[in-house]
N, C-alpha and C. Protein backbone atom coordinates (compact mmCIF):
# COMPACT_ATOMS: atom_id res chain seq x y z
N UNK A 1 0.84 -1.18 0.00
CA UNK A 1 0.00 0.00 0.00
C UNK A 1 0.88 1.23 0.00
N UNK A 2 0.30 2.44 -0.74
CA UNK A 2 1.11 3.84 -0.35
C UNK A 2 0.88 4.48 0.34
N UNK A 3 1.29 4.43 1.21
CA UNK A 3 1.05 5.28 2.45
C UNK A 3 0.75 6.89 1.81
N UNK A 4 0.21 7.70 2.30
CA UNK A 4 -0.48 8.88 2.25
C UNK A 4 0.02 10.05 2.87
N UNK A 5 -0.01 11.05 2.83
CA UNK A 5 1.02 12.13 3.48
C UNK A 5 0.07 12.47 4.61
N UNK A 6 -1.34 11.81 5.02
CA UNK A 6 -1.79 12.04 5.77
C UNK A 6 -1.67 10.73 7.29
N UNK A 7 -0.88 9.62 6.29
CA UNK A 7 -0.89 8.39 6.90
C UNK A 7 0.29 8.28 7.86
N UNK A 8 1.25 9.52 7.40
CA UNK A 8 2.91 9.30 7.90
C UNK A 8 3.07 10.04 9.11
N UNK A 9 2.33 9.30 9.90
CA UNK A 9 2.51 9.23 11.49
C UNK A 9 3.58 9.25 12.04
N UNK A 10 3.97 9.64 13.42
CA UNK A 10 5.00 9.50 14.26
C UNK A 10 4.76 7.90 14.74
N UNK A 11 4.32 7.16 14.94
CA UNK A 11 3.83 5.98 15.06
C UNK A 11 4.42 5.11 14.18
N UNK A 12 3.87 5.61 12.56
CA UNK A 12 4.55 5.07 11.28
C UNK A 12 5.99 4.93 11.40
N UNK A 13 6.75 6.24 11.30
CA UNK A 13 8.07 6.49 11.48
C UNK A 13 8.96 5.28 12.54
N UNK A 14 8.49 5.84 13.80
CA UNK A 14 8.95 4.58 14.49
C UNK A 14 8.67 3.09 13.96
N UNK A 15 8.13 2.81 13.73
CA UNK A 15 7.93 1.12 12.96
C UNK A 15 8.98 1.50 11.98
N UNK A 16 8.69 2.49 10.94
CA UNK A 16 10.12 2.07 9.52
C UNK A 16 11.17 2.28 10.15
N UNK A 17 11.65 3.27 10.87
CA UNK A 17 13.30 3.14 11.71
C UNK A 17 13.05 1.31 12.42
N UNK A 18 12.43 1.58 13.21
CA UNK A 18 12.74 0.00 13.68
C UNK A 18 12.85 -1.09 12.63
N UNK A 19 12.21 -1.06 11.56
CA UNK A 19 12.69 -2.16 10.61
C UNK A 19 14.09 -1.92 9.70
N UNK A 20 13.93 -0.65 9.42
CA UNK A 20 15.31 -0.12 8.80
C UNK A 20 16.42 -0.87 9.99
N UNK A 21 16.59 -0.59 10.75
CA UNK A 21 17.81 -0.46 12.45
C UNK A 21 17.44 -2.04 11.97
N UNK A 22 16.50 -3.15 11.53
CA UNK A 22 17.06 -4.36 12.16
C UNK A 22 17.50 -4.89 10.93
N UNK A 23 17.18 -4.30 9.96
CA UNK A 23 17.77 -4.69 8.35
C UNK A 23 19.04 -4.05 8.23
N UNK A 24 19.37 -3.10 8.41
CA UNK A 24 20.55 -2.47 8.06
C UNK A 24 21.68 -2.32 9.13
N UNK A 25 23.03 -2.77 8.65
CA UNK A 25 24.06 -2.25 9.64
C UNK A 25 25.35 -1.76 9.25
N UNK A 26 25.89 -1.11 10.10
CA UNK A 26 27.04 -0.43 9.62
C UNK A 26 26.61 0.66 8.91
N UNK A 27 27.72 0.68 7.75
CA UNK A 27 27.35 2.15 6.80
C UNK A 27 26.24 2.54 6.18
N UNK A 28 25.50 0.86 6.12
CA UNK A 28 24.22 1.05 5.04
C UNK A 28 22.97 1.66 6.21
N UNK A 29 23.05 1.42 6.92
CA UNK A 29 22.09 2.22 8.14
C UNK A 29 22.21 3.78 7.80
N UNK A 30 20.82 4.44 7.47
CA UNK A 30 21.10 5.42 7.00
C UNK A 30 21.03 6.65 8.64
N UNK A 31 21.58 7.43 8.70
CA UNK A 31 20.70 8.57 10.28
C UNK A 31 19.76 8.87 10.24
N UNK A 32 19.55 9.08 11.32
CA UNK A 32 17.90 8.85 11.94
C UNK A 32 17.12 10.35 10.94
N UNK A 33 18.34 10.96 11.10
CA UNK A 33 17.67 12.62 10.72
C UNK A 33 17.52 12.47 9.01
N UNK A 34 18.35 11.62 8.22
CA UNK A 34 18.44 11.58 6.49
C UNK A 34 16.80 10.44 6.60
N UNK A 35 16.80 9.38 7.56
CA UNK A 35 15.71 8.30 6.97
C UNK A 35 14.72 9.21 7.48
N UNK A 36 14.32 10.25 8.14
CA UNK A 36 13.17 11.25 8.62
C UNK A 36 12.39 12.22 7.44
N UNK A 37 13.63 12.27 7.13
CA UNK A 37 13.20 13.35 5.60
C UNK A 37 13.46 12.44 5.02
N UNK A 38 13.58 11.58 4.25
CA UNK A 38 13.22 10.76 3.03
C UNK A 38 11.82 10.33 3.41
N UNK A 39 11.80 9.80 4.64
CA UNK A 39 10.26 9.24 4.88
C UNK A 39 8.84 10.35 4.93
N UNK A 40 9.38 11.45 5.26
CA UNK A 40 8.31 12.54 5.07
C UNK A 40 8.48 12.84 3.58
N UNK A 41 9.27 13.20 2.94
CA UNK A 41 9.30 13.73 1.55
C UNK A 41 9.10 12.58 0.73
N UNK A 42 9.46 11.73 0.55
CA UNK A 42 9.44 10.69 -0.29
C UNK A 42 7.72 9.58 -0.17
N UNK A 43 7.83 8.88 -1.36
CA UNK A 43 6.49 8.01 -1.46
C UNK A 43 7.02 6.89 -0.19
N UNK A 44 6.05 6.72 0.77
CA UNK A 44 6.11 4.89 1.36
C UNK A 44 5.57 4.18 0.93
N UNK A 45 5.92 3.49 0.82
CA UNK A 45 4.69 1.58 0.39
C UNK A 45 5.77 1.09 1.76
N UNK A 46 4.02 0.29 2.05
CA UNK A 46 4.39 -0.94 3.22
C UNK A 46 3.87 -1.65 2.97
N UNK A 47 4.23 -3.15 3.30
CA UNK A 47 3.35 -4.42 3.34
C UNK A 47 3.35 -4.81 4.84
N UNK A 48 1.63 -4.75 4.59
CA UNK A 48 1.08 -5.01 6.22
C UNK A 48 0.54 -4.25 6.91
N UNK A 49 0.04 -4.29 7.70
CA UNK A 49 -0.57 -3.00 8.98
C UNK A 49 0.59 -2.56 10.08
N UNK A 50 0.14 -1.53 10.28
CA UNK A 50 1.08 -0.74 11.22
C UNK A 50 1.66 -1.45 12.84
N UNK A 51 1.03 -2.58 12.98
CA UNK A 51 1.82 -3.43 14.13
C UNK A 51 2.20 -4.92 14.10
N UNK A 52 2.49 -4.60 12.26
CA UNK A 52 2.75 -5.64 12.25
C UNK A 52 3.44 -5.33 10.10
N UNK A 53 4.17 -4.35 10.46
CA UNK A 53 4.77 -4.41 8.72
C UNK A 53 5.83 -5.41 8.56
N UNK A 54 5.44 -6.04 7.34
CA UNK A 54 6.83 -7.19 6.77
C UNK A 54 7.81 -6.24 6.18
N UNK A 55 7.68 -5.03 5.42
CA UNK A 55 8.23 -4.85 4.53
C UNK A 55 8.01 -3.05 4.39
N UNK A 56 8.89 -2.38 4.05
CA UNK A 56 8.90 -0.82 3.38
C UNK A 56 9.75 -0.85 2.27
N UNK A 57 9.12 0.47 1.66
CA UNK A 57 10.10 1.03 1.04
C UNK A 57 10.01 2.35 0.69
N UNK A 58 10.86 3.43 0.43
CA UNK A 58 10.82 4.68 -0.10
C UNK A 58 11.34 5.29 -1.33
N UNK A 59 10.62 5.57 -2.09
CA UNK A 59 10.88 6.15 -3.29
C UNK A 59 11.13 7.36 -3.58
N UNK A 60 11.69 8.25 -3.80
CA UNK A 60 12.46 9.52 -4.38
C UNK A 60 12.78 10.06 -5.32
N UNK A 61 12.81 11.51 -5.58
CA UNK A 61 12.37 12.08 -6.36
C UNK A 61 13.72 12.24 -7.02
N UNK A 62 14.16 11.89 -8.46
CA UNK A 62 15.69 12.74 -8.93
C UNK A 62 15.78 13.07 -10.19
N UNK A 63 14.99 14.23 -9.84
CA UNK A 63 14.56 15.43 -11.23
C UNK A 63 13.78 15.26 -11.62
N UNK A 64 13.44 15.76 -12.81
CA UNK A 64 12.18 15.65 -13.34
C UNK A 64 11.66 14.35 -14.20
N UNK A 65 12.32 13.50 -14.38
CA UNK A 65 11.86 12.35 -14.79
C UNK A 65 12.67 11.27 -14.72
N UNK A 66 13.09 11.38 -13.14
CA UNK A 66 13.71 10.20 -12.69
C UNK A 66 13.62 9.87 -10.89
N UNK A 67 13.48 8.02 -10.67
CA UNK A 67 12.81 7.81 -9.40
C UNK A 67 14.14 6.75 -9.06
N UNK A 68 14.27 7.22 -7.25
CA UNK A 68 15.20 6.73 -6.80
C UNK A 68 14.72 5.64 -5.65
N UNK A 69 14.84 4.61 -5.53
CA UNK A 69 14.48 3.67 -4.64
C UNK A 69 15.86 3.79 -3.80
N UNK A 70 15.26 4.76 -2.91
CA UNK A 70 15.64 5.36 -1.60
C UNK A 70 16.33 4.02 -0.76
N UNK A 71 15.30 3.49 -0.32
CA UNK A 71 15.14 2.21 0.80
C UNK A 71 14.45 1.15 0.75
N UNK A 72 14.88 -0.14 0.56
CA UNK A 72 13.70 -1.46 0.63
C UNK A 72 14.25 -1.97 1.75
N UNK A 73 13.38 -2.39 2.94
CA UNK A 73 13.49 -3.46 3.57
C UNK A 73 12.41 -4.78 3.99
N UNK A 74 12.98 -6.01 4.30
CA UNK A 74 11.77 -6.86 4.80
C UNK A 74 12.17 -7.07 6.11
N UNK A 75 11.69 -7.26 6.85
CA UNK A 75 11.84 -7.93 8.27
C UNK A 75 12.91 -9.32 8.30
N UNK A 76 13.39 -10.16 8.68
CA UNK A 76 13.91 -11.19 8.68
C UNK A 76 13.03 -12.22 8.61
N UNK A 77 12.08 -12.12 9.30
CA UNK A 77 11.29 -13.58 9.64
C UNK A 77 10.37 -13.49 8.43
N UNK A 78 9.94 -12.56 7.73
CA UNK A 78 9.18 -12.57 6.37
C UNK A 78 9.85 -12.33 4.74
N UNK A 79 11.08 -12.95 4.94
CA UNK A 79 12.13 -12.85 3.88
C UNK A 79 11.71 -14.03 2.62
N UNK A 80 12.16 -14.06 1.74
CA UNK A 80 11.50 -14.91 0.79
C UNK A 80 9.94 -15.84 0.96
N UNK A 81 9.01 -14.63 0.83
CA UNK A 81 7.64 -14.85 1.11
C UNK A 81 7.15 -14.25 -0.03
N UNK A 82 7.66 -13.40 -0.97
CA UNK A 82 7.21 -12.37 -1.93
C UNK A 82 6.78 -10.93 -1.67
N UNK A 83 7.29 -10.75 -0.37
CA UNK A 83 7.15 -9.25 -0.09
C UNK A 83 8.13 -8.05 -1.00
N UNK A 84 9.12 -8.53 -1.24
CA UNK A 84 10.14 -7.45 -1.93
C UNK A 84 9.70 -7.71 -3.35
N UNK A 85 8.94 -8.46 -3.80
CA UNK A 85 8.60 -8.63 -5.03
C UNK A 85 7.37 -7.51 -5.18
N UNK A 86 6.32 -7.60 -4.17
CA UNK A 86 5.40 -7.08 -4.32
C UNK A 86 5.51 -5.39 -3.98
N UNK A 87 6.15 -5.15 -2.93
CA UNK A 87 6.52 -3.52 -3.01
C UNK A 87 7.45 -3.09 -4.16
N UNK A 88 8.06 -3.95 -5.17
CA UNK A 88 8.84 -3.45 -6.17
C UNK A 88 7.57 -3.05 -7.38
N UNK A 89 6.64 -4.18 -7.53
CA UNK A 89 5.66 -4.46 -8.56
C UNK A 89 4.70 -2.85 -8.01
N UNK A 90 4.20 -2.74 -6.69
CA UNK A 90 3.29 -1.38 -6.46
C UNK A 90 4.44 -0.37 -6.68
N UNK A 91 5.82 -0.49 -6.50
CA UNK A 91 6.70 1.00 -6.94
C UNK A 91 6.50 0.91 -8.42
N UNK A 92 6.33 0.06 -9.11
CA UNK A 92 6.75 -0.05 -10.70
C UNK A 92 5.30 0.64 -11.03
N UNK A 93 4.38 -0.03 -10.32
CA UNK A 93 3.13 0.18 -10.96
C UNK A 93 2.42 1.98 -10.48
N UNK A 94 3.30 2.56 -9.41
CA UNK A 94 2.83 3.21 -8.94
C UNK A 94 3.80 4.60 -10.15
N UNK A 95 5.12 4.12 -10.46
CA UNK A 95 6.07 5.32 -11.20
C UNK A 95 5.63 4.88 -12.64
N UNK A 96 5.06 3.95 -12.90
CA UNK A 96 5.04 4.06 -14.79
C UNK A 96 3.83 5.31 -14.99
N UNK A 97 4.36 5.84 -15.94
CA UNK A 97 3.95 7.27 -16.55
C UNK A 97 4.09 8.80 -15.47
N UNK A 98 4.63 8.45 -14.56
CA UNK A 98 5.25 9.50 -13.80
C UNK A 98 6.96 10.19 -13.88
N UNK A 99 7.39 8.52 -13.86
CA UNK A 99 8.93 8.59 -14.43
C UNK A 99 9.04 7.78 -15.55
N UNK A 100 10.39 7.99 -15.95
CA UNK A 100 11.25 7.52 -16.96
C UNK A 100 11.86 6.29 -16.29
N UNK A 101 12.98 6.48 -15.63
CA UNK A 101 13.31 5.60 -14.77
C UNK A 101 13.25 5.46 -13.46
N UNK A 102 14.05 4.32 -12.69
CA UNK A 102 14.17 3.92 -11.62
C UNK A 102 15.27 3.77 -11.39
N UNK A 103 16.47 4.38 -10.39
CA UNK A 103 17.43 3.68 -9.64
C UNK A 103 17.51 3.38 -8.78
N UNK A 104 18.62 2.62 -7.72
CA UNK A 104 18.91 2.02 -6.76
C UNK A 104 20.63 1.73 -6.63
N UNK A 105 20.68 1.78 -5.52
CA UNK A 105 22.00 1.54 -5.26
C UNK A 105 22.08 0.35 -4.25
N UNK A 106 23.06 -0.68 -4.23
CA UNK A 106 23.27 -1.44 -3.26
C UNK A 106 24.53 -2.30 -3.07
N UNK A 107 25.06 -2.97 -1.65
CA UNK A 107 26.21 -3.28 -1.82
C UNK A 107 26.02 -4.45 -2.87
N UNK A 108 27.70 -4.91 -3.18
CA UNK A 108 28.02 -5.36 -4.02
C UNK A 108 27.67 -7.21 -3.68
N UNK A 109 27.77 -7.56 -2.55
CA UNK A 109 27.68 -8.77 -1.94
C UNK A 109 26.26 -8.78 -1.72
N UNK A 110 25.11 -8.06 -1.87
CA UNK A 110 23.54 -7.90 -1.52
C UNK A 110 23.14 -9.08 -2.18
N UNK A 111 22.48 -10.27 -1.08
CA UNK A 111 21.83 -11.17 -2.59
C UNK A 111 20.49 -10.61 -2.77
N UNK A 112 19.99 -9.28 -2.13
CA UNK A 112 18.17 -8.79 -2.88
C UNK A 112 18.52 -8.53 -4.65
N UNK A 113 20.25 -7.94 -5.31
CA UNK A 113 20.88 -8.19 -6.13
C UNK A 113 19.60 -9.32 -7.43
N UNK A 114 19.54 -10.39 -7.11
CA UNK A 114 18.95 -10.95 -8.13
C UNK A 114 17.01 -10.30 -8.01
N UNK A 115 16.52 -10.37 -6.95
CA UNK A 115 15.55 -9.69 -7.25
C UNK A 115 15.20 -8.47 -8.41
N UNK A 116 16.36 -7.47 -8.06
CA UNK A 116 16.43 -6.61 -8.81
C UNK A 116 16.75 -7.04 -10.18
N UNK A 117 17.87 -7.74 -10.81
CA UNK A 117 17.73 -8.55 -11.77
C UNK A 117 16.94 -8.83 -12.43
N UNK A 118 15.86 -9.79 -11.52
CA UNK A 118 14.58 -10.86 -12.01
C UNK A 118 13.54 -9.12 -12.56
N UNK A 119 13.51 -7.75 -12.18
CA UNK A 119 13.04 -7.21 -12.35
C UNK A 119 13.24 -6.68 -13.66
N UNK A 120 14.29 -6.67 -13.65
CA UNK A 120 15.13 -5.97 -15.38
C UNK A 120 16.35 -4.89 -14.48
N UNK A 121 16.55 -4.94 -13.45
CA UNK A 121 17.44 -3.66 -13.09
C UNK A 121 18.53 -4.54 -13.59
N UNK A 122 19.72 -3.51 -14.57
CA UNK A 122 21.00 -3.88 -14.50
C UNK A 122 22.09 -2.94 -13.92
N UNK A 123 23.30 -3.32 -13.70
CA UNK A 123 24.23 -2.19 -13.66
C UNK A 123 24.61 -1.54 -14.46
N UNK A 124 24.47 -0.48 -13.56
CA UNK A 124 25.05 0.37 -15.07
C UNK A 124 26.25 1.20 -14.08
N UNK A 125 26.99 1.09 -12.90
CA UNK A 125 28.04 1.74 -12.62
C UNK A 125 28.57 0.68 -11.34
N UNK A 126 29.82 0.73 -10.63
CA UNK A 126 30.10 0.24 -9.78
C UNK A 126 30.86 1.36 -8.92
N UNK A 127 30.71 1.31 -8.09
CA UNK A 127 30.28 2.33 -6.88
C UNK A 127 31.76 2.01 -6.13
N UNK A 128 32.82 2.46 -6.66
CA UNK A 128 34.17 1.94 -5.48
C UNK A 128 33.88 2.63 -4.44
N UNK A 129 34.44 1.53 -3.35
CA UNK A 129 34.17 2.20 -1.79
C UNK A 129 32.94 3.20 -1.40
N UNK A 130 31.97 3.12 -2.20
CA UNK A 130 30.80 3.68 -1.83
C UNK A 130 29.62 3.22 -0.32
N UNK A 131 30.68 2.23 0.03
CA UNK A 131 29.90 1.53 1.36
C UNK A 131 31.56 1.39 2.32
N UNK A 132 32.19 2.14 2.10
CA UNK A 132 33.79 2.58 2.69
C UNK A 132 33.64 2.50 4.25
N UNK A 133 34.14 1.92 5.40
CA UNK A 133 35.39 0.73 4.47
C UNK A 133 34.58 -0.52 4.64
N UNK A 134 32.96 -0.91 4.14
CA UNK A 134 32.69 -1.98 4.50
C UNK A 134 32.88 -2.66 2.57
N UNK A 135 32.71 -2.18 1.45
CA UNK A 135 33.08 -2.38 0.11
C UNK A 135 32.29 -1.15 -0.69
N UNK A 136 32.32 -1.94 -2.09
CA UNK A 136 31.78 -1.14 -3.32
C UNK A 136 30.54 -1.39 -3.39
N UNK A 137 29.60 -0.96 -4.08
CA UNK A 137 28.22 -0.47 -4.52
C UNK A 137 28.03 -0.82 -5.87
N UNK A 138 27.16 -1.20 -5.81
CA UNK A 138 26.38 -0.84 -7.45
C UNK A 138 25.24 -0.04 -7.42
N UNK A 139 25.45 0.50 -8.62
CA UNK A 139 24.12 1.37 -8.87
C UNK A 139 23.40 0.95 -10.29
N UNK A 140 22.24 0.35 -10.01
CA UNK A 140 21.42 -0.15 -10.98
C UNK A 140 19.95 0.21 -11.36
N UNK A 141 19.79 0.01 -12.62
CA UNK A 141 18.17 0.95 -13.04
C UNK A 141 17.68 0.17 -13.84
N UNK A 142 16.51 0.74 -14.26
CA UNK A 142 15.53 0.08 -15.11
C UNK A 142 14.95 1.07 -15.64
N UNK A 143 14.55 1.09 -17.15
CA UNK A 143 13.71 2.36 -17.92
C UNK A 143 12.31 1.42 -17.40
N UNK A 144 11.86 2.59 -17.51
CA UNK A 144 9.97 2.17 -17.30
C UNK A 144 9.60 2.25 -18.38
């Protein structure tokens, strides 16, 4: 679902930091103050109700006809269930005829990597030390 600019609760917030904080560590953990403003400015999709989400993500704006997949996460215990499939399919379905494309960045060792794949994202750059000093990055897209 897309959450609503009327939906993005302080309530909300706390649940996506808490899933972000248990998905992400080290460098890829973004600050509390950068995932605050992406989550207010940017589109959410969640899968699930609010005490109980499998899954977020945030989408972003980069220029005029281009969308940045900010953040995906799933929970651990709801990992290959089809949740990252399905918030990719409502981002796809939600940016065709809004944008052009889609990017994303992620480490280089990520296996969500073939998801994105199975989607059509390829690389199109490699990101040295862009996750410094944990490794390199890729940054991968898809035309819509």
């Amino acid at each position: 679902m897309i959450v609503t600019h009327d939906a993005k609760t302080t309530s909300l917030f706390t649940k996506v930091d808490s899933i972000v904080t248990t998905c992400f560590h080290g460098i890829e953990r973004p600050p509390i103050t950068v995932l605050e403003e992406n989550f207010r400015t940017g589109i959410v999709f969640a899968n699930g109700i609010l005490n109980q989400l499998r899954g977020i993500a945030i989408l972003t704006e980069r220029g005029a006809r281009d969308a940045f997949l900010w953040i995906m996460a799933v929970v651990p215990e709801s990992r290959n269930m089809g949740i990252g499939s399905s918030l990719l399919k409502e981002i796809e379905e939600y940016a065709k005829g809004r944008y052009a494309r889609i990017g994303l960045t992620c480490k280089t060792d990520n296996p969500v990597q073939k998801l994105y794949f199975d989607y059509g994202y390829r690389v199109t750059k490699v990101l040295r030390d862009f996750y410094a000093p944990e490794g390199d990055g890729l940054f991968m897209g898809r035309e819509l």
